[in-house]
N, C-alpha and C. Protein backbone atom coordinates (compact mmCIF):
# COMPACT_ATOMS: atom_id res chain seq x y z
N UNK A 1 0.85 -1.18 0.00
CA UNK A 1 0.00 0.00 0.00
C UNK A 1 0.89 1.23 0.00
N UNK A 2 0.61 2.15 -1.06
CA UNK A 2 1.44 3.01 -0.72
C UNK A 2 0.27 4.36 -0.94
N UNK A 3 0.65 5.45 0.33
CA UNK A 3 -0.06 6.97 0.36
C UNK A 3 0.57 7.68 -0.08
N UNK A 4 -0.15 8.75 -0.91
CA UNK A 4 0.65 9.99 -1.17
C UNK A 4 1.09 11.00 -0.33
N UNK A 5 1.96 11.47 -0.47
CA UNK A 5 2.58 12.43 0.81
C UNK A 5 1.44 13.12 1.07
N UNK A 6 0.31 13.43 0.36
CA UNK A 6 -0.53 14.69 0.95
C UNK A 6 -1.28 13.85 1.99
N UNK A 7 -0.91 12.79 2.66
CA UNK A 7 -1.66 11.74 3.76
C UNK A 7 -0.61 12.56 4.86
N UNK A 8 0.64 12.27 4.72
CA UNK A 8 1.30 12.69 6.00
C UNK A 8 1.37 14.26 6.24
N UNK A 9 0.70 14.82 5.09
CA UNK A 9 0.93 16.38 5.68
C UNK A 9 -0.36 16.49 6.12
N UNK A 10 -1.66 16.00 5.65
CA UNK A 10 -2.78 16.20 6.99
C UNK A 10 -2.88 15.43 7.75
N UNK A 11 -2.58 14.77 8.21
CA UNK A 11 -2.27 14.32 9.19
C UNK A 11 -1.18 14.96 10.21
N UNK A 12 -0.27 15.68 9.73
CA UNK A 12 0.55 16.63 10.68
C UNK A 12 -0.04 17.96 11.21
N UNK A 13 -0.95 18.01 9.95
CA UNK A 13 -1.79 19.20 10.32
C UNK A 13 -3.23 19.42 11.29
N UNK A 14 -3.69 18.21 10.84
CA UNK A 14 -4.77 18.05 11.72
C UNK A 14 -4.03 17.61 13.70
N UNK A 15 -2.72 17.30 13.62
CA UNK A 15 -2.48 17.25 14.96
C UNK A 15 -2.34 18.63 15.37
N UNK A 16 -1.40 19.26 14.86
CA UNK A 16 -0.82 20.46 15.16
C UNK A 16 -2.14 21.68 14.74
N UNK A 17 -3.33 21.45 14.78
CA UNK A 17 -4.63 22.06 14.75
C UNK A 17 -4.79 21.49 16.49
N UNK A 18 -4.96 21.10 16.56
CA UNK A 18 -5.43 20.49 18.41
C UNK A 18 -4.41 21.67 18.79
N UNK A 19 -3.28 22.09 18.58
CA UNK A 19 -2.58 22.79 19.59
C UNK A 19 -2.92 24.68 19.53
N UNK A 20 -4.16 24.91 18.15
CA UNK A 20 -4.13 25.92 18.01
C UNK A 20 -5.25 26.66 18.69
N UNK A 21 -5.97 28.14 18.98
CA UNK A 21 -7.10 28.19 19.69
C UNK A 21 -7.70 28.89 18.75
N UNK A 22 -6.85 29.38 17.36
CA UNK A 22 -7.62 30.78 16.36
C UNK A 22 -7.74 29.54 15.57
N UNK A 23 -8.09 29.67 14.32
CA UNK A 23 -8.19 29.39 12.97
C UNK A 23 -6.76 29.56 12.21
N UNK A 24 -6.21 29.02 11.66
CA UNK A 24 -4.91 28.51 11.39
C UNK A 24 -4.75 28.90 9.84
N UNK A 25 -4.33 29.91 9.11
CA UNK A 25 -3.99 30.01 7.66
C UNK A 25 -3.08 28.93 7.26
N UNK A 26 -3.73 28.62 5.86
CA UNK A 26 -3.56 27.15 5.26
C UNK A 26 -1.53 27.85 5.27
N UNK A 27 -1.15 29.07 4.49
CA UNK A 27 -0.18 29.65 4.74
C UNK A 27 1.07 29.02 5.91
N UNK A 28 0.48 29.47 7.20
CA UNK A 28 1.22 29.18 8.04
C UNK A 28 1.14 27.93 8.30
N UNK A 29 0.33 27.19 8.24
CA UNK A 29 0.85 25.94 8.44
C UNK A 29 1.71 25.19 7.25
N UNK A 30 1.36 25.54 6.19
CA UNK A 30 3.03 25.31 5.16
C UNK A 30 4.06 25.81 5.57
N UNK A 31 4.16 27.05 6.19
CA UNK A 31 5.25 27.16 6.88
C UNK A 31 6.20 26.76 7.84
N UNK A 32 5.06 26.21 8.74
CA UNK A 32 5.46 25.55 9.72
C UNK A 32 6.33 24.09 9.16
N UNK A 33 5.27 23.45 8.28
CA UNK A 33 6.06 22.22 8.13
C UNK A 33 6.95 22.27 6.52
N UNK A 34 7.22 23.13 6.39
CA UNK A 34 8.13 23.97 4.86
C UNK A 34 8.40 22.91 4.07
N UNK A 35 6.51 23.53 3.96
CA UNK A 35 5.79 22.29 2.38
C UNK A 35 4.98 23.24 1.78
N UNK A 36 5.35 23.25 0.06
CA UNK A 36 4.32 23.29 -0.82
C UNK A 36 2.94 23.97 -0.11
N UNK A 37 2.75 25.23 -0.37
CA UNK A 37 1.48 26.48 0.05
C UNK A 37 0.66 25.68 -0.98
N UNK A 38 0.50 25.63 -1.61
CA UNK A 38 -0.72 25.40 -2.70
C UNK A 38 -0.66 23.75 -2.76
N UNK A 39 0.37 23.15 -2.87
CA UNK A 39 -0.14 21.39 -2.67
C UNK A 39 -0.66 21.11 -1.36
N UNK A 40 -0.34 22.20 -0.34
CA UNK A 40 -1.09 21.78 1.60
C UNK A 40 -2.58 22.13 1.10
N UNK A 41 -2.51 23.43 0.43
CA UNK A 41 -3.97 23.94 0.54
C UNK A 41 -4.76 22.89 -0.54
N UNK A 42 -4.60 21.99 -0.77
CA UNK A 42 -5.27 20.89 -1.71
C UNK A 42 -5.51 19.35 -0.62
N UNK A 43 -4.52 19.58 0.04
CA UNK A 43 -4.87 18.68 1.07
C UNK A 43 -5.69 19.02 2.17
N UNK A 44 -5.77 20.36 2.73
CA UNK A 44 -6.64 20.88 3.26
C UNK A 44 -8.01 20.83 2.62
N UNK A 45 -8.48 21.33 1.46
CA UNK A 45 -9.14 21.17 0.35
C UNK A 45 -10.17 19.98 0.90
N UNK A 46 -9.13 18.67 1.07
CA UNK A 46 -9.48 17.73 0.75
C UNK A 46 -10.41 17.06 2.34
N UNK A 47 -9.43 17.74 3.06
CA UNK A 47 -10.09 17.32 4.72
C UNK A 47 -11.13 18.60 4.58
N UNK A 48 -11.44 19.32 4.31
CA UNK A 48 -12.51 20.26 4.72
C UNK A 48 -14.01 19.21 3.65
N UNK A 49 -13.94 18.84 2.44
CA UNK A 49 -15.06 18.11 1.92
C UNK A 49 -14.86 17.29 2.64
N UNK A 50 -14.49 16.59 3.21
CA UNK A 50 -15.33 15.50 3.99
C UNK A 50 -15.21 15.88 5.38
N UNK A 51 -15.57 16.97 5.35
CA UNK A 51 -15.83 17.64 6.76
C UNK A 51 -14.85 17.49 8.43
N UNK A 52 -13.66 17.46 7.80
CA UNK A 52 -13.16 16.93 9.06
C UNK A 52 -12.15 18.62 9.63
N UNK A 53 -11.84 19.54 8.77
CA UNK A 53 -11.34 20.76 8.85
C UNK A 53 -12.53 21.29 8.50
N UNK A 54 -12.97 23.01 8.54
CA UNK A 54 -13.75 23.85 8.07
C UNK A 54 -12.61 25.19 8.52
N UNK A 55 -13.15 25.94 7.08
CA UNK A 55 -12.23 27.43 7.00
C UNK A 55 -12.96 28.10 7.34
N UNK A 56 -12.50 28.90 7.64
CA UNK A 56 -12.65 30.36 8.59
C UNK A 56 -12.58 31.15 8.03
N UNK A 57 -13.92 31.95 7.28
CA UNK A 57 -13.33 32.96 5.87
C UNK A 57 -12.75 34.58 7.30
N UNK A 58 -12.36 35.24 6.75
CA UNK A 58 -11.83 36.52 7.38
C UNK A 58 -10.66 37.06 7.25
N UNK A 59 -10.93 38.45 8.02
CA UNK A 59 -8.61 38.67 8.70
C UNK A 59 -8.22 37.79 9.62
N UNK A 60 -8.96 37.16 10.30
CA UNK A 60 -8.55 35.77 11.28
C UNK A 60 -8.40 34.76 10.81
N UNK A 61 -8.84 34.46 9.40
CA UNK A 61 -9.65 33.08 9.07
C UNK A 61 -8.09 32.56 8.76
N UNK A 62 -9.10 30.70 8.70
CA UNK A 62 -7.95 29.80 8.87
C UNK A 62 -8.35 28.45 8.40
N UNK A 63 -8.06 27.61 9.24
CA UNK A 63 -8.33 25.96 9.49
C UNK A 63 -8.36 25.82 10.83
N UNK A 64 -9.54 25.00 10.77
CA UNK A 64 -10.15 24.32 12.06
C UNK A 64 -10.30 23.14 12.45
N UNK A 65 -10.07 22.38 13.14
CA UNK A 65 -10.80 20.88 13.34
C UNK A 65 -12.52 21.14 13.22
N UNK A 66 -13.49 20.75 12.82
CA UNK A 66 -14.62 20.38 13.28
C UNK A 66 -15.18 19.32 14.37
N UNK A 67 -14.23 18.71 14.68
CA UNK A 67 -14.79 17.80 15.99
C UNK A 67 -13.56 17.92 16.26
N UNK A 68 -13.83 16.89 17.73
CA UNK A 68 -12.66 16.67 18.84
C UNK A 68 -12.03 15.81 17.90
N UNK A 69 -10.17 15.98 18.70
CA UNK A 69 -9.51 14.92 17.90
C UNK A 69 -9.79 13.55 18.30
N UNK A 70 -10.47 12.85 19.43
CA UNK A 70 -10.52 11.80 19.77
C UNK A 70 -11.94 11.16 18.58
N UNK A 71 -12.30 11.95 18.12
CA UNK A 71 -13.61 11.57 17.13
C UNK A 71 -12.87 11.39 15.89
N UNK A 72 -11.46 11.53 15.39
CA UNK A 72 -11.17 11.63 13.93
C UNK A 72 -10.11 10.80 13.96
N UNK A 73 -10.33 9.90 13.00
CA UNK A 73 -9.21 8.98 13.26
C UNK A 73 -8.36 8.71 11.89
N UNK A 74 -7.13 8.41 11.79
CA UNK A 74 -6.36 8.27 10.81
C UNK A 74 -6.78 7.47 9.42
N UNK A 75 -7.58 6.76 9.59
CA UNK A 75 -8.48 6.92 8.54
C UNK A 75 -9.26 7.44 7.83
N UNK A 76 -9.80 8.13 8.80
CA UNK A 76 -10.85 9.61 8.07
C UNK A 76 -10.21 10.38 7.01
N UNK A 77 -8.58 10.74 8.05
CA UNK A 77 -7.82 11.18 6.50
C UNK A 77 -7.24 10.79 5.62
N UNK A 78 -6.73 9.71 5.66
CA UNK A 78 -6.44 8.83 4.62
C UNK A 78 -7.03 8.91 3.66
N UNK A 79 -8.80 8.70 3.92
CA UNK A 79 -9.87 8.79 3.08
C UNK A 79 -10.13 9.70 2.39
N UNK A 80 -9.87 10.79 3.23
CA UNK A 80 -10.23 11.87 2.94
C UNK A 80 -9.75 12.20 1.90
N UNK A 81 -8.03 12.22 1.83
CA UNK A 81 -6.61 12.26 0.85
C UNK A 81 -6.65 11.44 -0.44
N UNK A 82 -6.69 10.39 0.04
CA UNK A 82 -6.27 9.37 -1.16
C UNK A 82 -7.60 8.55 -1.35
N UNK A 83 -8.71 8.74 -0.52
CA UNK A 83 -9.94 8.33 -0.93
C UNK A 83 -10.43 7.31 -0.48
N UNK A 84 -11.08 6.27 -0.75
CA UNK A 84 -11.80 5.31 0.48
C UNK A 84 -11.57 3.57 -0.67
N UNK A 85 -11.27 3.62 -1.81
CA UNK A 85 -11.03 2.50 -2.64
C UNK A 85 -10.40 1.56 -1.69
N UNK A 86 -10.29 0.62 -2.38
CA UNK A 86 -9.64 -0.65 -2.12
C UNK A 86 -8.19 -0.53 -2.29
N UNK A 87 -7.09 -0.77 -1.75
CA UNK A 87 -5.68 -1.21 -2.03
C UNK A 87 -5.77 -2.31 -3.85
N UNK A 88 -6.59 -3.00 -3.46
CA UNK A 88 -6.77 -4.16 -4.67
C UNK A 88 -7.68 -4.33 -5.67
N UNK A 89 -7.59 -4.18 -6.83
CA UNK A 89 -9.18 -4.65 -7.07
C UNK A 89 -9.11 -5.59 -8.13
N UNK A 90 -9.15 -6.39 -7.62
CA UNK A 90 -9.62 -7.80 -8.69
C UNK A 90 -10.32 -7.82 -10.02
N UNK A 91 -9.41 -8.50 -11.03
CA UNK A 91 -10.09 -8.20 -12.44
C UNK A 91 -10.25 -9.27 -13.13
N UNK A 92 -10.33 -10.43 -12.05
CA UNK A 92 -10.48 -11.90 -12.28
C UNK A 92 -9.67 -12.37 -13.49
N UNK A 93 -8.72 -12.14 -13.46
CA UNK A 93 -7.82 -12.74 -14.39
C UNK A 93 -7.70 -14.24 -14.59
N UNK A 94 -8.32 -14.73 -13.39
CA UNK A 94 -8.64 -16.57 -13.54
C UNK A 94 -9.29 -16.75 -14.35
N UNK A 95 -10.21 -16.12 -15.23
CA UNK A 95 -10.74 -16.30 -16.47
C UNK A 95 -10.45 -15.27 -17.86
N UNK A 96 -9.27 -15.35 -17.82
CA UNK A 96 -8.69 -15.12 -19.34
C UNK A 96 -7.82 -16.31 -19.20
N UNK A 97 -7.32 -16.24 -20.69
CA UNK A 97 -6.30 -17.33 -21.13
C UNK A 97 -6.80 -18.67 -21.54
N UNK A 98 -6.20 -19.29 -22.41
CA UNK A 98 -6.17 -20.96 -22.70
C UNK A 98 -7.10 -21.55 -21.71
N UNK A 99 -6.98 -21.02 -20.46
CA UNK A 99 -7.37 -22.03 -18.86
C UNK A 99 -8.11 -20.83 -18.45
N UNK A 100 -9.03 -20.51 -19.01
CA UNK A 100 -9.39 -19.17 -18.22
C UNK A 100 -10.97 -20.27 -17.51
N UNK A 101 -10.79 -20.01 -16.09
CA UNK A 101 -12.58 -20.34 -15.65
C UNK A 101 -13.78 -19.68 -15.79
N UNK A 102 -14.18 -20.36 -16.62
CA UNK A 102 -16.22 -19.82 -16.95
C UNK A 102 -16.56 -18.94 -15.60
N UNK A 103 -16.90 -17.63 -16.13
CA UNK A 103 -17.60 -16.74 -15.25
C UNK A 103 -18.39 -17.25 -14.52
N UNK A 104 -19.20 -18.70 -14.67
CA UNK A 104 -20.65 -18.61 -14.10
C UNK A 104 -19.90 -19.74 -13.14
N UNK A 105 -18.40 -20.41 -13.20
CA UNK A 105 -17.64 -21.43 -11.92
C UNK A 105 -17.16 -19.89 -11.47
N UNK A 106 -17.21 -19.50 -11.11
CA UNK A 106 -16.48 -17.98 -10.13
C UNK A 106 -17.44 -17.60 -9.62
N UNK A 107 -17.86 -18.37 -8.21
CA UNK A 107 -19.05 -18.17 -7.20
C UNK A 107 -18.56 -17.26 -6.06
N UNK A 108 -16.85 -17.34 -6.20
CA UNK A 108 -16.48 -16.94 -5.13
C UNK A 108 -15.83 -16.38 -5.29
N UNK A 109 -14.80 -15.67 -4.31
CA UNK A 109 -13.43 -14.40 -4.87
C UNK A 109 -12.19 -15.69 -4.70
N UNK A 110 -11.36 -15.14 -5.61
CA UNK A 110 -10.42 -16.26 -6.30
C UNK A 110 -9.76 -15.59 -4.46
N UNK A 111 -8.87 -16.84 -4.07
CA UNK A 111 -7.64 -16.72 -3.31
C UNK A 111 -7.25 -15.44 -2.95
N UNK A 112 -6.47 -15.20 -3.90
CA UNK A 112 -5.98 -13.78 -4.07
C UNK A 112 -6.82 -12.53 -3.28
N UNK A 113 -7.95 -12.65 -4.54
CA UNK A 113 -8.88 -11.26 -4.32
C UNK A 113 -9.24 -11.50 -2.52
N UNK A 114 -9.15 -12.86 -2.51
CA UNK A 114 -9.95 -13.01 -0.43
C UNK A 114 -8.39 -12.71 0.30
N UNK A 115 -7.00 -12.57 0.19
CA UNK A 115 -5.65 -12.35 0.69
C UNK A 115 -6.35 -11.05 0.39
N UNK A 116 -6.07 -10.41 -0.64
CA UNK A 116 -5.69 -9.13 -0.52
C UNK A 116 -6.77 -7.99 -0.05
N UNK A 117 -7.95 -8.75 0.21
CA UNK A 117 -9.48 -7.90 0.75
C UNK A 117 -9.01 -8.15 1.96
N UNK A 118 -8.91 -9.13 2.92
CA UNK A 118 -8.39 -9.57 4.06
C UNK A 118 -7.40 -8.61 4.73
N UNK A 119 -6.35 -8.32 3.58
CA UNK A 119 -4.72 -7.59 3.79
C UNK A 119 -5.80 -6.09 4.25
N UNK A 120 -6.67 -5.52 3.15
CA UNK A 120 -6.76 -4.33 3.21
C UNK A 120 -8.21 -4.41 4.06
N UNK A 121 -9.00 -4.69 4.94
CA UNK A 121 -9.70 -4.70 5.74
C UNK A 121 -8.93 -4.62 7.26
N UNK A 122 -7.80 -5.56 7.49
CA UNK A 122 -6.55 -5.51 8.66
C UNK A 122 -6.30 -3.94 8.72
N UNK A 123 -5.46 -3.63 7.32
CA UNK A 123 -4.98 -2.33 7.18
C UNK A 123 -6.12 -0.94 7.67
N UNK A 124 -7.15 -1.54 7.26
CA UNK A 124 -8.01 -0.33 7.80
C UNK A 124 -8.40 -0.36 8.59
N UNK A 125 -8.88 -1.17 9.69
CA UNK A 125 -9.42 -1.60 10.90
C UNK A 125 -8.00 -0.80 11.71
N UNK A 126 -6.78 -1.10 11.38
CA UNK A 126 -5.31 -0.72 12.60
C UNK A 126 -5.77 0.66 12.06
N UNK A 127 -5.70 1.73 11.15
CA UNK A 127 -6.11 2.87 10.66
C UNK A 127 -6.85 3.12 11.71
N UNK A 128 -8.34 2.43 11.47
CA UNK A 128 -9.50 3.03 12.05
C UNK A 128 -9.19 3.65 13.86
N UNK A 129 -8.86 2.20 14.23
CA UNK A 129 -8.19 2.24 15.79
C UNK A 129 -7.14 3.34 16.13
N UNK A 130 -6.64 4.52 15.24
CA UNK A 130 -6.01 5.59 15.54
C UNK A 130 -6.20 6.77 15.34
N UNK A 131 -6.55 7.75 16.74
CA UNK A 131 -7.49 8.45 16.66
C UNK A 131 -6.31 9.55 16.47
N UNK A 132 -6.94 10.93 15.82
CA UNK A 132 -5.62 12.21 15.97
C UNK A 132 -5.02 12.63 17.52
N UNK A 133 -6.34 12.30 18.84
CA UNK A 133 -5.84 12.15 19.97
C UNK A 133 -4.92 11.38 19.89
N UNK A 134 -4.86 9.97 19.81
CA UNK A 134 -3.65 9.20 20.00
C UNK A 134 -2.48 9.35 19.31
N UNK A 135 -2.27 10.57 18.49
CA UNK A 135 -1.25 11.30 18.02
C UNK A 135 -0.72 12.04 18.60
N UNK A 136 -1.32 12.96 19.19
CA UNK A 136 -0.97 13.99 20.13
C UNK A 136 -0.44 13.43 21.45
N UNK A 137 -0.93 12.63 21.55
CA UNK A 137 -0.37 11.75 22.85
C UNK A 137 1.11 11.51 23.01
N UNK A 138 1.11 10.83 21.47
CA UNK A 138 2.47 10.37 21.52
C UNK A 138 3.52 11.24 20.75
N UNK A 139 3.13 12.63 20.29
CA UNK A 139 3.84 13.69 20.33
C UNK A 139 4.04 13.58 21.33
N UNK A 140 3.28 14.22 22.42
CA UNK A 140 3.85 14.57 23.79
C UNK A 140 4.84 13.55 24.50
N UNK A 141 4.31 12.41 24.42
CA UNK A 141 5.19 11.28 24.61
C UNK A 141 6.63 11.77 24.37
N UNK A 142 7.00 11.25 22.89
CA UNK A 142 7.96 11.54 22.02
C UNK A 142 9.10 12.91 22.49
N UNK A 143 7.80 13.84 21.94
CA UNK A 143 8.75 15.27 22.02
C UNK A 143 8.52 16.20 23.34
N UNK A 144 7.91 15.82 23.92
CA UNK A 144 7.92 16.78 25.59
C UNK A 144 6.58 16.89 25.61
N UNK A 145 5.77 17.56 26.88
CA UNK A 145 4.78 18.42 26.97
C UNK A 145 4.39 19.77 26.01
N UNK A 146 5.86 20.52 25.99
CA UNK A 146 5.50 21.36 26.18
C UNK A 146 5.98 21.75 24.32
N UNK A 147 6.03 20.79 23.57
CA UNK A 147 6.10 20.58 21.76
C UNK A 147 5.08 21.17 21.42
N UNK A 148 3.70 20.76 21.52
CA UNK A 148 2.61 21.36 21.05
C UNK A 148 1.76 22.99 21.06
N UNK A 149 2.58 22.50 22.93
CA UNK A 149 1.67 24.67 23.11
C UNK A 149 2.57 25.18 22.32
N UNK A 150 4.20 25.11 22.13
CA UNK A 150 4.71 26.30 21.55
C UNK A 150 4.38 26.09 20.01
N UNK A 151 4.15 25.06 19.52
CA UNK A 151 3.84 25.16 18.16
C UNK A 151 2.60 25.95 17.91
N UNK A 152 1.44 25.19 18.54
CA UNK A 152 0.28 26.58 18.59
C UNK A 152 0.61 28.02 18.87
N UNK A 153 1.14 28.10 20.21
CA UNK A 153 1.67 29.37 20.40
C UNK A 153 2.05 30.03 18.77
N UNK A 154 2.97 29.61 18.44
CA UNK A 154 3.39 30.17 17.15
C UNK A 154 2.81 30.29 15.64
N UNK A 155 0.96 29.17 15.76
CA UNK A 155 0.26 29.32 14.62
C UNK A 155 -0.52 30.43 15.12
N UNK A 156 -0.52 30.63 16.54
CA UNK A 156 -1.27 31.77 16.78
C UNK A 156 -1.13 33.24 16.80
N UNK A 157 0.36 33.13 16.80
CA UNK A 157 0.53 34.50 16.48
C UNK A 157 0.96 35.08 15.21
N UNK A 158 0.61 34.13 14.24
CA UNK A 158 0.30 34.93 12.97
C UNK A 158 -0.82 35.50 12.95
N UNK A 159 -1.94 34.84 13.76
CA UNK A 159 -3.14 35.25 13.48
C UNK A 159 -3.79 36.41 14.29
N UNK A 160 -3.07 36.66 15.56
CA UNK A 160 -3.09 38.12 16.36
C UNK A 160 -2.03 39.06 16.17
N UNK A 161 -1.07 38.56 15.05
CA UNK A 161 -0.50 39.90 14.85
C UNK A 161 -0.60 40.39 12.98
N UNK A 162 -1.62 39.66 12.04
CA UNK A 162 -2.27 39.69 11.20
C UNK A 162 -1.40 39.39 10.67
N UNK A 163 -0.07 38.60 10.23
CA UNK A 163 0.72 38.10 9.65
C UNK A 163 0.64 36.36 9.69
């Protein structure tokens, strides 16, 4: 399985939103993580339709969480990003070829298609089970207590000193 980077930048963003108290310009938070202004704001884009950010039109305006982080879980954005498909999708190739099996003997999903539905049901279920709280957690864990206030601290004062 592979995600496109715009998975790990909302996902950095939606943590480092828990640490903010204004509305967050899509701006500064490219700054913060010194990425691509216009490829973040597409990933933002992308978490605000499925409702998991909402902007803040104004001189304040920004990015928001819409719910608590313990309600949004690393799947939501995943989904959100790269969309909700399958890792796999089966094109029954057991019936092409010399030996190909009659559509109407394929009652069931070949081997394969049941491994790799299996693989990507696991994969999303461990997803599902990780909430953006349990991110923040283990920021704090990881990088101190006190990682997050100053990062907010610092999305916030773009936004009270209008920069």
């Amino acid at each position: 399985m592979k995600l496109s980077g715009g998975v790990e930048w909302a996902l950095h963003c939606c943590v480092v939103l828990t640490a903010a108290t204004d509305p967050v310009p899509a701006a500064r938070l490219a700054e913060l993580h010194d990425v691509s202004p216009s490829y973040l704001a597409k990933q933002l884009q992308a978490l605000s339709r499925a409702g998991l950010v909402k902007s803040v039109q104004g001189k304040t305006g920004g990015y928001v969480l819409t719910r608590a982080a313990t309600e949004i879980t690393v799947l939501d954005v995943v989904q959100a990003v790269d969309g909700a498909s399958p890792a796999f999708t089966c094109t029954e190739i057991r019936q092409r070829g010399p030996f190909g099996t009659p559509p109407e003997e394929c009652v069931k999903a070949c081997p394969i298609a049941r491994a790799m539905g299996a693989a990507d049901a696991a994969w999303r279920a461990s997803l599902q089970g990780v909430s953006i709280a349990d991110l923040v957690g283990s920021v704090r864990r990881d990088s101190g207590p006190e990682a997050l206030p100053r990062i907010g601290d610092w999305l916030n004062s773009a936004t009270t000193s209008g920069g």
